[in-house]
C-alpha atoms as a PDB file:
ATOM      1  CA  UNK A   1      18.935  10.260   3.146  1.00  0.00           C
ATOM      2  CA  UNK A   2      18.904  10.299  -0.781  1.00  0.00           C
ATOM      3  CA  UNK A   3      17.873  13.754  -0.887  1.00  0.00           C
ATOM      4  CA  UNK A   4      14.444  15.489  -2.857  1.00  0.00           C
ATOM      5  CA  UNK A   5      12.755  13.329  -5.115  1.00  0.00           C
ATOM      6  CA  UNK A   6      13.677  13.275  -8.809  1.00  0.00           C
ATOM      7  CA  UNK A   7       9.703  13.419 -10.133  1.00  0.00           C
ATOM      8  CA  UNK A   8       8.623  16.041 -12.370  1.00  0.00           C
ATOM      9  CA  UNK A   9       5.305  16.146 -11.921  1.00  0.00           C
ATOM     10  CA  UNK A  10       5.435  17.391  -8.363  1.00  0.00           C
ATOM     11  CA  UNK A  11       1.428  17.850  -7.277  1.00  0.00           C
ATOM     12  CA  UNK A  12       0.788  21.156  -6.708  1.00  0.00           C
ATOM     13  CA  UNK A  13      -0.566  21.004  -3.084  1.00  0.00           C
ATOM     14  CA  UNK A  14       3.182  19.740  -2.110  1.00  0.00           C
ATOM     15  CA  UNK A  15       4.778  23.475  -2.125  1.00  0.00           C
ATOM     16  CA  UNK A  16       7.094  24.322   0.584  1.00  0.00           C
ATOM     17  CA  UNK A  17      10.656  22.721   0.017  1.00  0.00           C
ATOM     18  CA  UNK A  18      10.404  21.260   3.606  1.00  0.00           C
ATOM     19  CA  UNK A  19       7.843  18.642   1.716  1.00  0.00           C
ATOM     20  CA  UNK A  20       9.655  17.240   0.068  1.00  0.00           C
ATOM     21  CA  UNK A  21      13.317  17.103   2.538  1.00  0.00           C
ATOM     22  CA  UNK A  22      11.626  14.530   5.083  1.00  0.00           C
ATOM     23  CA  UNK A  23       9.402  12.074   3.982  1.00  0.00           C
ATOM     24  CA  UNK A  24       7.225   9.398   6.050  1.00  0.00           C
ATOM     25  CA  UNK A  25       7.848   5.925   5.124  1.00  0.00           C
ATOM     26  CA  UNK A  26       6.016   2.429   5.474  1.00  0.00           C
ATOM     27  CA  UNK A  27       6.360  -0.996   4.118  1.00  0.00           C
ATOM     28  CA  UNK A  28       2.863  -2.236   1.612  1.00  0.00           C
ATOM     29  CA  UNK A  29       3.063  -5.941   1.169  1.00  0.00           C
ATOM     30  CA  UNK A  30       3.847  -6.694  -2.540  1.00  0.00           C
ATOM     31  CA  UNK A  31       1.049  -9.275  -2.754  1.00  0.00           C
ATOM     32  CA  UNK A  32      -1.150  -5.734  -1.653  1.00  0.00           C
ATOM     33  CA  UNK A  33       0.212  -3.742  -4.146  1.00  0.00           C
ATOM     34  CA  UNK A  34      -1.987  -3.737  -6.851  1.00  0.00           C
ATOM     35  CA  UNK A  35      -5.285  -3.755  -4.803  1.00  0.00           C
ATOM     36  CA  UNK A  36      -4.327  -0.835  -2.906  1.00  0.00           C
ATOM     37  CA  UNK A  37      -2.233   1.154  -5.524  1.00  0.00           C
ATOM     38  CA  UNK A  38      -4.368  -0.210  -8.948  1.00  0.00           C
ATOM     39  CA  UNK A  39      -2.855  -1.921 -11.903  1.00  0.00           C
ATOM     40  CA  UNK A  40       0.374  -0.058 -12.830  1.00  0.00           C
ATOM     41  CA  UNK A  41       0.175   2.505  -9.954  1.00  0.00           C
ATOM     42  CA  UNK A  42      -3.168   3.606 -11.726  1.00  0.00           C
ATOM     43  CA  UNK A  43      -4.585   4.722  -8.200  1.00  0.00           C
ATOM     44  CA  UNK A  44      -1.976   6.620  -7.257  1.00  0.00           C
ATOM     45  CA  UNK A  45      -2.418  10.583  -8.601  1.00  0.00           C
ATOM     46  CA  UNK A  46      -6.396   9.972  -7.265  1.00  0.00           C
ATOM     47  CA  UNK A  47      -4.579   8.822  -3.820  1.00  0.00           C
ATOM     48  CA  UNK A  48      -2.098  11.318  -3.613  1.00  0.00           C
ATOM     49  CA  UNK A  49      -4.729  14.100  -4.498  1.00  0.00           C
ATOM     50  CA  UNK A  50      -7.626  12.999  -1.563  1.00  0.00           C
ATOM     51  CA  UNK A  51      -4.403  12.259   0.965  1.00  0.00           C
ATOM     52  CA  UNK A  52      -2.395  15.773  -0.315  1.00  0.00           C
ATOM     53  CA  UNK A  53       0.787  13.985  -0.428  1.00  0.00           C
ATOM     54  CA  UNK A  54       3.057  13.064  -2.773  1.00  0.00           C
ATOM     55  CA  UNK A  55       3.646   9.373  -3.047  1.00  0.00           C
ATOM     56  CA  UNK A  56       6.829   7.191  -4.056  1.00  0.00           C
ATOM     57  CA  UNK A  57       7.315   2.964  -4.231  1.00  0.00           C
ATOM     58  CA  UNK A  58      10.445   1.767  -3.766  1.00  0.00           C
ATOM     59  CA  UNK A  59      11.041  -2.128  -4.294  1.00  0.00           C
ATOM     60  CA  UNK A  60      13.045  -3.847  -1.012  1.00  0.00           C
ATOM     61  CA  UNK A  61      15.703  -5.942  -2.211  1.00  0.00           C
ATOM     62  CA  UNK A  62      15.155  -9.277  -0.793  1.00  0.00           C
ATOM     63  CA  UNK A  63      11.676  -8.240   0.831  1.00  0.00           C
ATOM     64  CA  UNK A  64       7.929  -9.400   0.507  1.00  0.00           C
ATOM     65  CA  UNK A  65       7.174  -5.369   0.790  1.00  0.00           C
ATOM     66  CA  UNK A  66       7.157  -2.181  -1.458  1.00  0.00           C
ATOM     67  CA  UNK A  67       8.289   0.730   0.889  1.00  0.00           C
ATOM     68  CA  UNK A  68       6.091   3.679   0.086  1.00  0.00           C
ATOM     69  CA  UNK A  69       7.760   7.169   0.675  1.00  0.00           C
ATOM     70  CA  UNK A  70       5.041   9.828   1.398  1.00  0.00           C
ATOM     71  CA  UNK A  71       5.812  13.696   1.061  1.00  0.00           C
ATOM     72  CA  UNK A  72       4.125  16.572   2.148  1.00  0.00           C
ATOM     73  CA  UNK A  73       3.414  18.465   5.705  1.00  0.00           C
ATOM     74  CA  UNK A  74       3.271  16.787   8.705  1.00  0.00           C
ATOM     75  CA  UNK A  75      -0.342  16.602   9.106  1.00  0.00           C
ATOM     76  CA  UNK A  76      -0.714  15.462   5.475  1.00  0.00           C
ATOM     77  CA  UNK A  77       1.479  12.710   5.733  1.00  0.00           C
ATOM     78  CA  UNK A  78       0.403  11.021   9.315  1.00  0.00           C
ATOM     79  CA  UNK A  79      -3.295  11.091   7.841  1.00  0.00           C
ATOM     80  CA  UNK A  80      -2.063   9.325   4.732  1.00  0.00           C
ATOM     81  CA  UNK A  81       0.007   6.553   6.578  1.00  0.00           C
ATOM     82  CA  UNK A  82      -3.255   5.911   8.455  1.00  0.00           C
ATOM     83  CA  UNK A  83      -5.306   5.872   5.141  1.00  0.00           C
ATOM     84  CA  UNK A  84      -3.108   3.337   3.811  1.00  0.00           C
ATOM     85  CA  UNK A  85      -2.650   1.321   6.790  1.00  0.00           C
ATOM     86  CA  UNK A  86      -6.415   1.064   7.152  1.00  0.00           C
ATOM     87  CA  UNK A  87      -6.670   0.256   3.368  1.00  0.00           C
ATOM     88  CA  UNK A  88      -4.141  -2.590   3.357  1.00  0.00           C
ATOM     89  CA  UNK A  89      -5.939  -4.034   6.889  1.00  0.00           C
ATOM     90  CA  UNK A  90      -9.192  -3.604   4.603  1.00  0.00           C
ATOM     91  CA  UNK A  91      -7.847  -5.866   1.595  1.00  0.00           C
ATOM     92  CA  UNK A  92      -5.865  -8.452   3.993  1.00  0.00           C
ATOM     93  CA  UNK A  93      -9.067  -9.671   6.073  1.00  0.00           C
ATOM     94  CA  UNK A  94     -10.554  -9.684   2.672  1.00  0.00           C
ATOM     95  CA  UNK A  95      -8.284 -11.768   1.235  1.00  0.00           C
ATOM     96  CA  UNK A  96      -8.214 -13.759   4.388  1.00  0.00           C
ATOM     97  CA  UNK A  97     -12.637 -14.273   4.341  1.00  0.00           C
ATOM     98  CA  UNK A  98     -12.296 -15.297   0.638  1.00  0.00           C
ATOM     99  CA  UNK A  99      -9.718 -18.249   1.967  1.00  0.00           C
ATOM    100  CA  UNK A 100     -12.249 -18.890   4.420  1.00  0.00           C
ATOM    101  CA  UNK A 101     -15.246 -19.252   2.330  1.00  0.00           C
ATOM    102  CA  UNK A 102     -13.363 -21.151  -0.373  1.00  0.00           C
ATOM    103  CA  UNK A 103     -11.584 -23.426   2.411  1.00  0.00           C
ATOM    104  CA  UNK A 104     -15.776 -23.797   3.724  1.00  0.00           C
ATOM    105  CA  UNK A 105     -17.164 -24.258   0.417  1.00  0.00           C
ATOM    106  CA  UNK A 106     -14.446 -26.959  -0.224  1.00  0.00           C
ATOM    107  CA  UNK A 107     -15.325 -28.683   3.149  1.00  0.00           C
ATOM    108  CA  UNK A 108     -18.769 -28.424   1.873  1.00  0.00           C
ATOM    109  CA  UNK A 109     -18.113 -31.126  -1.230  1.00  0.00           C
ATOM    110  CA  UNK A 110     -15.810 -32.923   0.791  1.00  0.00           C
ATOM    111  CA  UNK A 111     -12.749 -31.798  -0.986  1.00  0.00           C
ATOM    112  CA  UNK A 112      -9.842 -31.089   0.561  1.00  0.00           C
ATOM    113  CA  UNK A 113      -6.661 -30.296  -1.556  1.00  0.00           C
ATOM    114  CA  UNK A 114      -4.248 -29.600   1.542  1.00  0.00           C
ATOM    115  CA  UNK A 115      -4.743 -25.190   1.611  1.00  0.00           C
ATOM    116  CA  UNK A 116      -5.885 -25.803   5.603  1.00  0.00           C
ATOM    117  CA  UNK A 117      -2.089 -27.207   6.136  1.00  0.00           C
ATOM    118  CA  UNK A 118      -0.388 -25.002   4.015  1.00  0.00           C
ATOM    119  CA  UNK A 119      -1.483 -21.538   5.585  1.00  0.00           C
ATOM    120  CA  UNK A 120      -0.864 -23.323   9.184  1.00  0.00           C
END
């Protein structure tokens, strides 16, 4: 393990050392980063204050996915992988609709510039 987290701003609700020795971690999809974290990480002090964790993104060399590292107790931290599990779920099918509906709408006018194939 690489030990306690080198952040200063450690949120206030994450206060026994035990928070921070163990932390959950799960794999976001990079192309799901922004719509689930914000622009920048922008979202991330309003997620980490409604899930009472403490939140870290690591880039995976070589990977398609940002590991996020969530500390905090036990309790704190299953809810929050679920949050975030449910929220990336939420953005993928609507990514996947808006394909849809543009791959309809292009059916529609007769156009078809090969997407159907690609995604295949």
């Amino acid at each position: 393990m690489e030990g306690r987290p080198k952040r200063k701003d450690i949120p206030p609700w994450v206060k026994d050392p035990e928070d921070l020795a163990n932390p959950m971690m799960f794999e976001v999809p990079k192309h799901l980063l922004t719509l689930v974290f914000g622009p920048n990480g922008s979202r991330i002090p309003y997620l980490e204050q409604v899930s009472q964790t403490m939140l870290e993104l690591k880039d995976v060399e070589s990977s398609n996915f940002i590991q996020v590292m969530v500390y905090g107790s036990e309790f704190f931290k299953i809810r929050a992988k679920g949050m975030f599990q449910s929220l990336t779920e939420w953005h993928r099918l609507r990514q996947e609709r808006g394909i849809q509906r543009l791959e309809d709408a292009m059916s529609a006018l007769e156009l078809d510039l090969g997407i159907s194939e690609a995604s295949s």
